[in-house]
Protein backbone atom coordinates (compact mmCIF):
# COMPACT_ATOMS: atom_id res chain seq x y z
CA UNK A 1 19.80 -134.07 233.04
CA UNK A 2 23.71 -134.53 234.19
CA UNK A 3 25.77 -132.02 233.96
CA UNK A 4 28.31 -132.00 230.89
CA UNK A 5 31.60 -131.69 229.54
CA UNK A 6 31.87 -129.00 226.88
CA UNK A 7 34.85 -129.45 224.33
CA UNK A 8 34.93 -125.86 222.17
CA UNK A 9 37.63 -126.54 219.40
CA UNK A 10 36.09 -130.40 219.39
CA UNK A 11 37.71 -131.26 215.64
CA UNK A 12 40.94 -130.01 216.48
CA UNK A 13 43.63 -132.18 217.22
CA UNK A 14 43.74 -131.67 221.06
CA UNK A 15 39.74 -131.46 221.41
CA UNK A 16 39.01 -134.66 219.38
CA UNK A 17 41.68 -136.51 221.48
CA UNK A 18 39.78 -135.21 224.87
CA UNK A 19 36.61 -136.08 223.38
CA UNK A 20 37.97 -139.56 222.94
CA UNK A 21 38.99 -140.23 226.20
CA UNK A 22 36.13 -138.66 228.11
CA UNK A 23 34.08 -140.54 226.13
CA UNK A 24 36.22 -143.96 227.23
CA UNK A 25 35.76 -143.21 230.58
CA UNK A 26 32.08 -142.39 230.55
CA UNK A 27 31.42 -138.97 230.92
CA UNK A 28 28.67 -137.31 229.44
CA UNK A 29 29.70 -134.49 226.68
CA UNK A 30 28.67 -131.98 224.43
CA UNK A 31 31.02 -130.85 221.76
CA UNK A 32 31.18 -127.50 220.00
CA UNK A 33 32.98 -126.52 216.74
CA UNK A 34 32.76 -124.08 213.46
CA UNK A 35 33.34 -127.15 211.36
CA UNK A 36 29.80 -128.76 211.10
CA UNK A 37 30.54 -131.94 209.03
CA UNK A 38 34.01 -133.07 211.47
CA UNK A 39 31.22 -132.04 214.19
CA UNK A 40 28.23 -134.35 213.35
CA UNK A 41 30.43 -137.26 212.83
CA UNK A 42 32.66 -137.30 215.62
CA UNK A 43 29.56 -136.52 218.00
CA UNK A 44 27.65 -139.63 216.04
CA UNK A 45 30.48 -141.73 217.32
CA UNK A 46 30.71 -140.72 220.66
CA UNK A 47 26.93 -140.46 221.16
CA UNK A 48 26.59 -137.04 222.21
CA UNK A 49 25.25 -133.97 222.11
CA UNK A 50 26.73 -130.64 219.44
CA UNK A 51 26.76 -127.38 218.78
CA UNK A 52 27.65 -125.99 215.48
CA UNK A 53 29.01 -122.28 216.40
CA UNK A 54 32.06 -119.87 215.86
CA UNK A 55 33.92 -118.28 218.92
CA UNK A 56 34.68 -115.02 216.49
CA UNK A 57 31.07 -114.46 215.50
CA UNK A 58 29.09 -112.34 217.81
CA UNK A 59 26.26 -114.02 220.30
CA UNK A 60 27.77 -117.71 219.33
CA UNK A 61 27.91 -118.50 223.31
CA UNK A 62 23.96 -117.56 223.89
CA UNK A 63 23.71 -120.81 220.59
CA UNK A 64 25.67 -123.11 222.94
CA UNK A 65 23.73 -121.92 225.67
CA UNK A 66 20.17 -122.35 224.61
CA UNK A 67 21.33 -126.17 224.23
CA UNK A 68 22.93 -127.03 227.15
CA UNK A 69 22.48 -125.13 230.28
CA UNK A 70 24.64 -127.29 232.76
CA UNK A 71 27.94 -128.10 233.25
CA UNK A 72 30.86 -130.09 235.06
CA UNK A 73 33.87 -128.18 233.12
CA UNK A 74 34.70 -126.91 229.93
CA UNK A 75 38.56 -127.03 228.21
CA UNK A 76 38.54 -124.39 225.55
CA UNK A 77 40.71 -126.30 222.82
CA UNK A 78 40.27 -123.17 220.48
CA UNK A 79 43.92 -121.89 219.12
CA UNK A 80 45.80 -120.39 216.63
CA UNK A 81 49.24 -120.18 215.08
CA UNK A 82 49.80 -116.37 213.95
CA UNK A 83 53.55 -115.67 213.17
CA UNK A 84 55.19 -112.55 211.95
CA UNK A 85 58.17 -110.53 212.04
CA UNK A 86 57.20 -107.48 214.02
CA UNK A 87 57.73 -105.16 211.42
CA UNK A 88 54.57 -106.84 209.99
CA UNK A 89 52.31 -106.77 212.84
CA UNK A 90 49.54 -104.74 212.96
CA UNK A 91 46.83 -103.82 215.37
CA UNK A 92 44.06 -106.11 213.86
CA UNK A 93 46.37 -109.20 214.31
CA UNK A 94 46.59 -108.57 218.36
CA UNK A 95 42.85 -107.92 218.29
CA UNK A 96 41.85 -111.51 216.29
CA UNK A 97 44.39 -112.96 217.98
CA UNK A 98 43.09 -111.83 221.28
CA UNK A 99 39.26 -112.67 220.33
CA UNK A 100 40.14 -115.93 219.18
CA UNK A 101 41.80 -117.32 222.01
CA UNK A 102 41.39 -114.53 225.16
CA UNK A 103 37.88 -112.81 224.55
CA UNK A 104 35.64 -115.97 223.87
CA UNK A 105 37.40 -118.10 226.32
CA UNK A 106 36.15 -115.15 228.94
CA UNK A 107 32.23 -115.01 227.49
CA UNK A 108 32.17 -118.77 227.96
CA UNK A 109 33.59 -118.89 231.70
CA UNK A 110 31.02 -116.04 232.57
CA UNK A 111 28.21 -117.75 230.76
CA UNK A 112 28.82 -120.72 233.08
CA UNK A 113 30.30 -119.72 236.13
CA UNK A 114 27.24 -120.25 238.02
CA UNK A 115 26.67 -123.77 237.06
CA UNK A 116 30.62 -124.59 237.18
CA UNK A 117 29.74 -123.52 240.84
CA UNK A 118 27.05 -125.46 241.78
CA UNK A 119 28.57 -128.47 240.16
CA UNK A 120 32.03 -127.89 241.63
CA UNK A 121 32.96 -127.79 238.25
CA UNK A 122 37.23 -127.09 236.22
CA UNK A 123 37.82 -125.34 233.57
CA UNK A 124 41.11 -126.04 231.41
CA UNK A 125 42.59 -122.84 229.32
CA UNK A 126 45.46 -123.95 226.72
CA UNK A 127 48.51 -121.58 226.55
CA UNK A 128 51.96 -122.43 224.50
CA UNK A 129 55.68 -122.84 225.36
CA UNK A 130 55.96 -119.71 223.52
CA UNK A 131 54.49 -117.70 226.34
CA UNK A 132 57.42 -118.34 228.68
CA UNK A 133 60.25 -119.13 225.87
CA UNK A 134 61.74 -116.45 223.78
CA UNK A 135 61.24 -117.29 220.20
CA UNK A 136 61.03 -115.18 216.80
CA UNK A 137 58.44 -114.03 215.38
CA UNK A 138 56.19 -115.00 217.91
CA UNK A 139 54.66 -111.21 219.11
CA UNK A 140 51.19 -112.02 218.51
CA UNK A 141 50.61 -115.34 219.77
CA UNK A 142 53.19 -115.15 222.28
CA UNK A 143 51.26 -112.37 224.24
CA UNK A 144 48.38 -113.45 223.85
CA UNK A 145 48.68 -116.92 225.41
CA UNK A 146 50.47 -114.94 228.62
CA UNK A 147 46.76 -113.60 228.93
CA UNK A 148 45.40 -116.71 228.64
CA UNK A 149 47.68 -117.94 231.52
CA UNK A 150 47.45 -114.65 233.61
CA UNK A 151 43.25 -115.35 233.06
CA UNK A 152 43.18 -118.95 234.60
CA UNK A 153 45.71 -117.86 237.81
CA UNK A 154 43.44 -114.89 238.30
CA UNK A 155 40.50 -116.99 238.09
CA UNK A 156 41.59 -119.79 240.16
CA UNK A 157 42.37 -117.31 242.81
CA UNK A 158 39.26 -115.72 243.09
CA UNK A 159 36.96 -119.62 242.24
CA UNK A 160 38.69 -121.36 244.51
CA UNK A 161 37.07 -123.34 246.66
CA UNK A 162 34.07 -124.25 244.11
CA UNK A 163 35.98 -124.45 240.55
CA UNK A 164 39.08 -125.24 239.61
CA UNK A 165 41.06 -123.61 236.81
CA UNK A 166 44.24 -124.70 235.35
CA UNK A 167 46.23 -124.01 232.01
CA UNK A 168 48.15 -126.38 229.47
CA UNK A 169 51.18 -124.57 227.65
CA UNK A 170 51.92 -127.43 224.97
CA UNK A 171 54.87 -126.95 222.02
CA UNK A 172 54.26 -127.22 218.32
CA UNK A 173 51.48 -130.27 218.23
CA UNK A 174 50.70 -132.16 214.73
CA UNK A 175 47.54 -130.53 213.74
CA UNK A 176 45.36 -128.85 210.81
CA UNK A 177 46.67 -125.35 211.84
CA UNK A 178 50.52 -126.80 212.25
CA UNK A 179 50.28 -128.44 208.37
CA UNK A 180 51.98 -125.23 206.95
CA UNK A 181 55.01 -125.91 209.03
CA UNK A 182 55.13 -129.56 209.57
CA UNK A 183 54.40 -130.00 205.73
CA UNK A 184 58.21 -128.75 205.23
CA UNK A 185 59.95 -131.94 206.09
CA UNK A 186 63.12 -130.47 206.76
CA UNK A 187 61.91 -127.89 209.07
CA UNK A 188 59.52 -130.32 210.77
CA UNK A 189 62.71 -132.82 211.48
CA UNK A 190 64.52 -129.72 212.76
CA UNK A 191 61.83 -128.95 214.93
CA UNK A 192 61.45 -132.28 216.22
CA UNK A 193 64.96 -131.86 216.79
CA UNK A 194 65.07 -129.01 218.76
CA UNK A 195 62.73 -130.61 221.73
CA UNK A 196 64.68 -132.94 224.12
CA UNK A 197 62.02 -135.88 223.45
CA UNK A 198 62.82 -135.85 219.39
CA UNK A 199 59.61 -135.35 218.24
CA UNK A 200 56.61 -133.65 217.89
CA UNK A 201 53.63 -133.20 219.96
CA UNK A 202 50.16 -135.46 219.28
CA UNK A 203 47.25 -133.95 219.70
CA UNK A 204 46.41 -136.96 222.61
CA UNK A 205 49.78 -135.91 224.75
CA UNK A 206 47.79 -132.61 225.65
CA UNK A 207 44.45 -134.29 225.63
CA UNK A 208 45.55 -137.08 228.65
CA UNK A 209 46.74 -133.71 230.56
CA UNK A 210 43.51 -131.94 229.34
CA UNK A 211 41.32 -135.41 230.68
CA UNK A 212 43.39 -135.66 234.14
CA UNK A 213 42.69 -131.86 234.86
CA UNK A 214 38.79 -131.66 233.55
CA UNK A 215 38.10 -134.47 235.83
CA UNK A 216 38.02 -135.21 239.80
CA UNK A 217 41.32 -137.07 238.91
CA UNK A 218 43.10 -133.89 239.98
CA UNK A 219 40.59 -132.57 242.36
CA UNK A 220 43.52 -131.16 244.42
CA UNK A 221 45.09 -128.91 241.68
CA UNK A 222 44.11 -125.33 240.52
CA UNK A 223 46.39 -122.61 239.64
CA UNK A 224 48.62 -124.43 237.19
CA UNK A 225 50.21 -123.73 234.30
CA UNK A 226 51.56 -127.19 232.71
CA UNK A 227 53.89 -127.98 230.29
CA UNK A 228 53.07 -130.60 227.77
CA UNK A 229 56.04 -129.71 225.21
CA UNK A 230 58.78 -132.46 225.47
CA UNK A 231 60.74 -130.54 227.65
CA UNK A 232 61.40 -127.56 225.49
CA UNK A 233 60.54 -125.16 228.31
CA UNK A 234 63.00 -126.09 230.73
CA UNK A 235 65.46 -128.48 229.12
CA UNK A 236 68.37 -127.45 226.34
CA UNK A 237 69.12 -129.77 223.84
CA UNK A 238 72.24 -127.80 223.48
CA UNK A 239 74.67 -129.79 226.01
CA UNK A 240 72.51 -133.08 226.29
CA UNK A 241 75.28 -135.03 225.49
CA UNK A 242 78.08 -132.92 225.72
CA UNK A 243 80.47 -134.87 228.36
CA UNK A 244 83.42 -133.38 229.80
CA UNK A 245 86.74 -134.76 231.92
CA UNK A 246 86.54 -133.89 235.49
CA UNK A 247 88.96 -131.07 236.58
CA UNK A 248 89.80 -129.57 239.80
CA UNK A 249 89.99 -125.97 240.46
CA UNK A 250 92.78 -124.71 242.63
């Protein structure tokens, strides 16, 4: 048996896109999600193997494991939006925040660093712009994506030469979890607004980055954190257009 692409988070926006276009290219996969039904029939029309499971609940990885035993890399499309004033936050938040998209990404990557190893195998870890921008509200997600991005330069470090391990940081993408504030036209168009491209992210802008950095495409690159956020992390929209007469200083 060859060794596979897992996909955890494979109804999602960003998973089902990577799914897509693995699947276009040939490789062999086996997709995981909480949401059976989405599950069945996008595996059924990609012809591959599933795994019904739940990152939160305990033992899920020894499910995916007892079903497929090796593979080439795994991009953990799990996420969450989780915004609050401070005031708000509490402990609990930080610690489903951080189990969500820290603590099960880590149970994976041990489950199957031995056969990432032998199959000189990548792993792809998904951040957010928030991580390196400053923006309200933000506390709990915000920190817990830095993890996620100290994880995969920690682990590249110490993989490197036999797997690679690189991050994606994308900005607000259309999505299930995004509906509540994309649903809002006004703040949607305002948000579009505020990223240099004018719009906002598809779930298959991340998934091409995802797809280039799974696969021996990028053979050469570990270590990365990557932007896929139409510029907002290192472009203002501010003085885009803002022009100004040329003047001498004396």
């Amino acid at each position: 048996m060859s060794a596979k692409y897992l996909i955890f988070g494979a109804t999602g926006s960003i998973g089902s896109n990577l799914a897509n276009k693995l699947y276009d290219s040939s490789h062999d996969l086996h997709l995981i999600s909480r949401n059976e039904e989405e599950l069945k029939s996008l595996s059924e029309k990609l012809k591959c193997t599933y795994t019904v499971a739940d990152v939160l609940e305990n033992n899920f990885i020894e499910n995916v494991k007892s079903e497929i035993s090796e593979v080439k890399g795994i991009a953990y499309c799990v996420g969450s939006i989780d915004l609050k004033p401070f005031k708000m936050v509490k402990e609990d938040d930080f610690q489903k925040c951080m189990k969500l998209n820290l603590y099960s990404a880590v149970e994976i990557i041990k489950a199957y660093q031995d056969s990432l190893k032998n199959n000189k195998g990548s792993i792809i870890l998904f951040s957010t712009v928030a991580a390196q921008r400053g923006f309200a509200n933000h506390s709990i997600i915000a920190s817990t994506k830095a993890a996620i991005e100290g994880l995969a330069i920690s682990l590249a470090a110490e993989f490197a030469p036999n797997i690679r391990v690189n991050c994606i940081a994308p900005s607000l993408t259309n999505s299930k979890i995004s509906q509540p504030l994309l649903k809002n036209t006004i703040m949607a168009e305002g948000i579009a607004k505020a990223h240099p491209m004018k719009r906002i992210g598809e779930g298959k802008d991340a998934a091409a980055m995802a797809k280039f950095l799974l696969t021996e495409e990028s053979s050469w690159i570990t270590g990365q954190i990557i932007g896929v956020d139409g510029g907002r992390s290192s472009i203002s929209v501010s003085y885009t257009h803002l022009t100004l007469p040329t003047k001498r200083i004396v």
